[in-house]
N, C-alpha and C. Protein backbone atom coordinates (compact mmCIF):
# COMPACT_ATOMS: atom_id res chain seq x y z
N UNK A 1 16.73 9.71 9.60
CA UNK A 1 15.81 8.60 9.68
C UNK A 1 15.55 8.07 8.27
N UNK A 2 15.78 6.86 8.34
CA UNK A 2 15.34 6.01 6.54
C UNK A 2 13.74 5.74 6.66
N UNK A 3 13.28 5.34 5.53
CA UNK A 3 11.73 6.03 5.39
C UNK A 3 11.71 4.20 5.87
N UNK A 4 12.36 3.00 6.23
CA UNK A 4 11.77 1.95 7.00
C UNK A 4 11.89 1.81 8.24
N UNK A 5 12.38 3.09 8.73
CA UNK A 5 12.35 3.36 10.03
C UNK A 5 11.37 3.27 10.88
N UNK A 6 10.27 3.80 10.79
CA UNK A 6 8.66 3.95 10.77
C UNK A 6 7.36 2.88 10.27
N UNK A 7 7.30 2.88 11.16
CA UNK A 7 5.74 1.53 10.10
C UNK A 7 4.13 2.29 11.06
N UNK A 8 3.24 2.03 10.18
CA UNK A 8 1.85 2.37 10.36
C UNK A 8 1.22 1.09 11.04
N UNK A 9 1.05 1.31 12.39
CA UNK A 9 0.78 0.43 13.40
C UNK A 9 -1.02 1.07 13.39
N UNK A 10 -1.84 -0.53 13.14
CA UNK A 10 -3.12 -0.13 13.27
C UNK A 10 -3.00 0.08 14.97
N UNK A 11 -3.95 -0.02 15.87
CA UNK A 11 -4.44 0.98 17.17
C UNK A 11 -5.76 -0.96 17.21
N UNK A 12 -6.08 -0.47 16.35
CA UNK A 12 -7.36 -1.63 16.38
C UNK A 12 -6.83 -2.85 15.25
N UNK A 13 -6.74 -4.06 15.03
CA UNK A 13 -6.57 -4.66 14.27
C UNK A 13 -7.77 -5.13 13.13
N UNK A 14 -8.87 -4.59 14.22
CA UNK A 14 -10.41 -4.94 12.98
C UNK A 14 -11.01 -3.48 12.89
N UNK A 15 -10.12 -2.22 13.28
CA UNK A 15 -10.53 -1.06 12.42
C UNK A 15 -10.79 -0.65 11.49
N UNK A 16 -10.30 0.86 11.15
CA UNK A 16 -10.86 1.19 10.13
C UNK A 16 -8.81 1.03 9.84
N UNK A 17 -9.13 1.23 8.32
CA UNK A 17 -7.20 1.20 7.32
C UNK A 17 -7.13 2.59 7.36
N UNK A 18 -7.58 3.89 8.07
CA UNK A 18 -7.01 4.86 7.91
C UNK A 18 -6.22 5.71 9.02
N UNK A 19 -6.05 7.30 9.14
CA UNK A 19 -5.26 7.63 9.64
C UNK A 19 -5.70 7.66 11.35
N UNK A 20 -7.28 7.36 11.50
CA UNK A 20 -8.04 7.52 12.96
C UNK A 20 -7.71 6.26 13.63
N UNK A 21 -6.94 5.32 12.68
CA UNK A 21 -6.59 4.30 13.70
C UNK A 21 -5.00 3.45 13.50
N UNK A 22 -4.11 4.98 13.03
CA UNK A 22 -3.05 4.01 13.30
C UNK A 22 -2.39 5.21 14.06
N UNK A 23 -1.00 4.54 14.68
CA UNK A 23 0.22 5.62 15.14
C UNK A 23 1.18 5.01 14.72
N UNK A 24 2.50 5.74 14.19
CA UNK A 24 3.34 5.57 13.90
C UNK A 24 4.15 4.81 15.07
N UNK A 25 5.13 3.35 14.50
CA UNK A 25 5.29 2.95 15.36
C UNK A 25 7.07 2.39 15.03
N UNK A 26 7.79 2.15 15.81
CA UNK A 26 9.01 1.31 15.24
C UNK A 26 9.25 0.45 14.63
N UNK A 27 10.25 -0.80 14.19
CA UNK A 27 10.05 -1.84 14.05
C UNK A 27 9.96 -2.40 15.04
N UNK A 28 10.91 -2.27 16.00
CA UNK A 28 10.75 -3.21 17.23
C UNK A 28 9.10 -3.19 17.93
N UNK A 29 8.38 -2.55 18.00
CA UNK A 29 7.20 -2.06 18.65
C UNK A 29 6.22 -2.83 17.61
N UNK A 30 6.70 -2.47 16.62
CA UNK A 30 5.58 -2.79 15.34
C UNK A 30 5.52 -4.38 15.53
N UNK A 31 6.93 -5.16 15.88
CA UNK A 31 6.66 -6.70 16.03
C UNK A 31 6.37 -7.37 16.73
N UNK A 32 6.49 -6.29 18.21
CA UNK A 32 5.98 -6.95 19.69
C UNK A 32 4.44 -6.83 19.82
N UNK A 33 3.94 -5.56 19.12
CA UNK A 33 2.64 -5.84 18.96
C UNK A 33 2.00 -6.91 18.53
N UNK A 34 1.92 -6.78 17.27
CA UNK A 34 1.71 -8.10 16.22
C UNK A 34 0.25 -7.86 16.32
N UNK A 35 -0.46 -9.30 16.74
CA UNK A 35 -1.75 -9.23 16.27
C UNK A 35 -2.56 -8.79 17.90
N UNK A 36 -1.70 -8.50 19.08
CA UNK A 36 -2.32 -8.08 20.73
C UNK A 36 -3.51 -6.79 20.15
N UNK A 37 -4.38 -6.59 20.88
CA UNK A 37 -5.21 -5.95 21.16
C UNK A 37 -4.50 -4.76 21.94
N UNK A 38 -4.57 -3.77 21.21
CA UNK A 38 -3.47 -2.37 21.38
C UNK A 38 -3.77 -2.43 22.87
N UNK A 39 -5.02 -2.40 24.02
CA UNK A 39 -4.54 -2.31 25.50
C UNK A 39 -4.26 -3.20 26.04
N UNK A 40 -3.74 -4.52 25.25
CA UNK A 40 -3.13 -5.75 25.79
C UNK A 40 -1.59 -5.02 25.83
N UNK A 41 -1.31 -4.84 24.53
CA UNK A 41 0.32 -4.73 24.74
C UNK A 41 0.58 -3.46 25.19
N UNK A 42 -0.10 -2.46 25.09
CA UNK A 42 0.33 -0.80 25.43
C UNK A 42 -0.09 -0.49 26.99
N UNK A 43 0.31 -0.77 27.63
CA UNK A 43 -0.25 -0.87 29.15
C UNK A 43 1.09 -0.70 30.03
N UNK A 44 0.85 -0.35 30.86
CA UNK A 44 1.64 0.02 32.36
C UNK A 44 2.82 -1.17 32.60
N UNK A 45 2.43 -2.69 31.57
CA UNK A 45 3.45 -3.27 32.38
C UNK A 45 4.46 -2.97 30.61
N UNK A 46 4.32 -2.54 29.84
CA UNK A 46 5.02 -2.42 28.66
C UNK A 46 6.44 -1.37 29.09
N UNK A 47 7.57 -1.38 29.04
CA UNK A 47 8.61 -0.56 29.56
C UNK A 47 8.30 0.53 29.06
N UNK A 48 7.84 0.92 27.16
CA UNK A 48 7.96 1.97 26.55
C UNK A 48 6.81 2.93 27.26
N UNK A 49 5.83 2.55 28.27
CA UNK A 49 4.72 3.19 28.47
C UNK A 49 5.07 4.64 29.11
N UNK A 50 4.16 5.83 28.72
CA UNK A 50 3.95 7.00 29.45
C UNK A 50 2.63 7.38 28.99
N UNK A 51 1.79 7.69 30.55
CA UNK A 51 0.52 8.37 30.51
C UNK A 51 0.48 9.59 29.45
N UNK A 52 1.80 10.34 29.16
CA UNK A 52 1.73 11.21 28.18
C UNK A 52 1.51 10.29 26.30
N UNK A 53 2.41 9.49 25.90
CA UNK A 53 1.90 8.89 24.77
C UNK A 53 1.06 8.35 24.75
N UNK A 54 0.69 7.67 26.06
CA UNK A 54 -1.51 6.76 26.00
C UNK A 54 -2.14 7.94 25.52
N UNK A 55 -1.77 9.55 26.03
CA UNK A 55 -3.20 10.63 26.16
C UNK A 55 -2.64 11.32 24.80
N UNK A 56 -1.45 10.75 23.59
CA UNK A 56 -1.53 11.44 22.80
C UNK A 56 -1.95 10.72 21.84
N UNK A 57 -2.08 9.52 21.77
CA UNK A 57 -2.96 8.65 21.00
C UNK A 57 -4.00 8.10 21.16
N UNK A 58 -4.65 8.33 22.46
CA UNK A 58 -6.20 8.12 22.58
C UNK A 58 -6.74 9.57 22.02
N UNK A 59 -6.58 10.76 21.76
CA UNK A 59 -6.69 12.00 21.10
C UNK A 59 -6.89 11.79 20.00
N UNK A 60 -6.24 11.19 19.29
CA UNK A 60 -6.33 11.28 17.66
C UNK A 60 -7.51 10.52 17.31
């Protein structure tokens, strides 16, 4: 993996800048997000979705 493999995807866009509100995310993921409201785009109709990654990042 090259270290631009990875990007720090905030969770909240008017959070906090630290580690309680981001998850590591792709590029592709990182650009479909953009500025959506993380349960706009991370939701059931998103292909990448599993109840297991929602319950490992609502945890952190």
């Amino acid at each position: 993996m090259q270290k631009h493999d990875l990007h720090k995807k905030h969770v909240n866009d008017d959070g906090a800048n630290d580690l309680s509100n981001c998850v590591p995310a792709c590029y592709s993921c990182n650009r479909q997000k953009w500025k959506f409201c993380f349960e706009d785009w991370y939701n059931e109709s998103n292909k990448s979705y599993t109840e297991d990654r929602i319950n490992k990042i609502h945890i952190c």
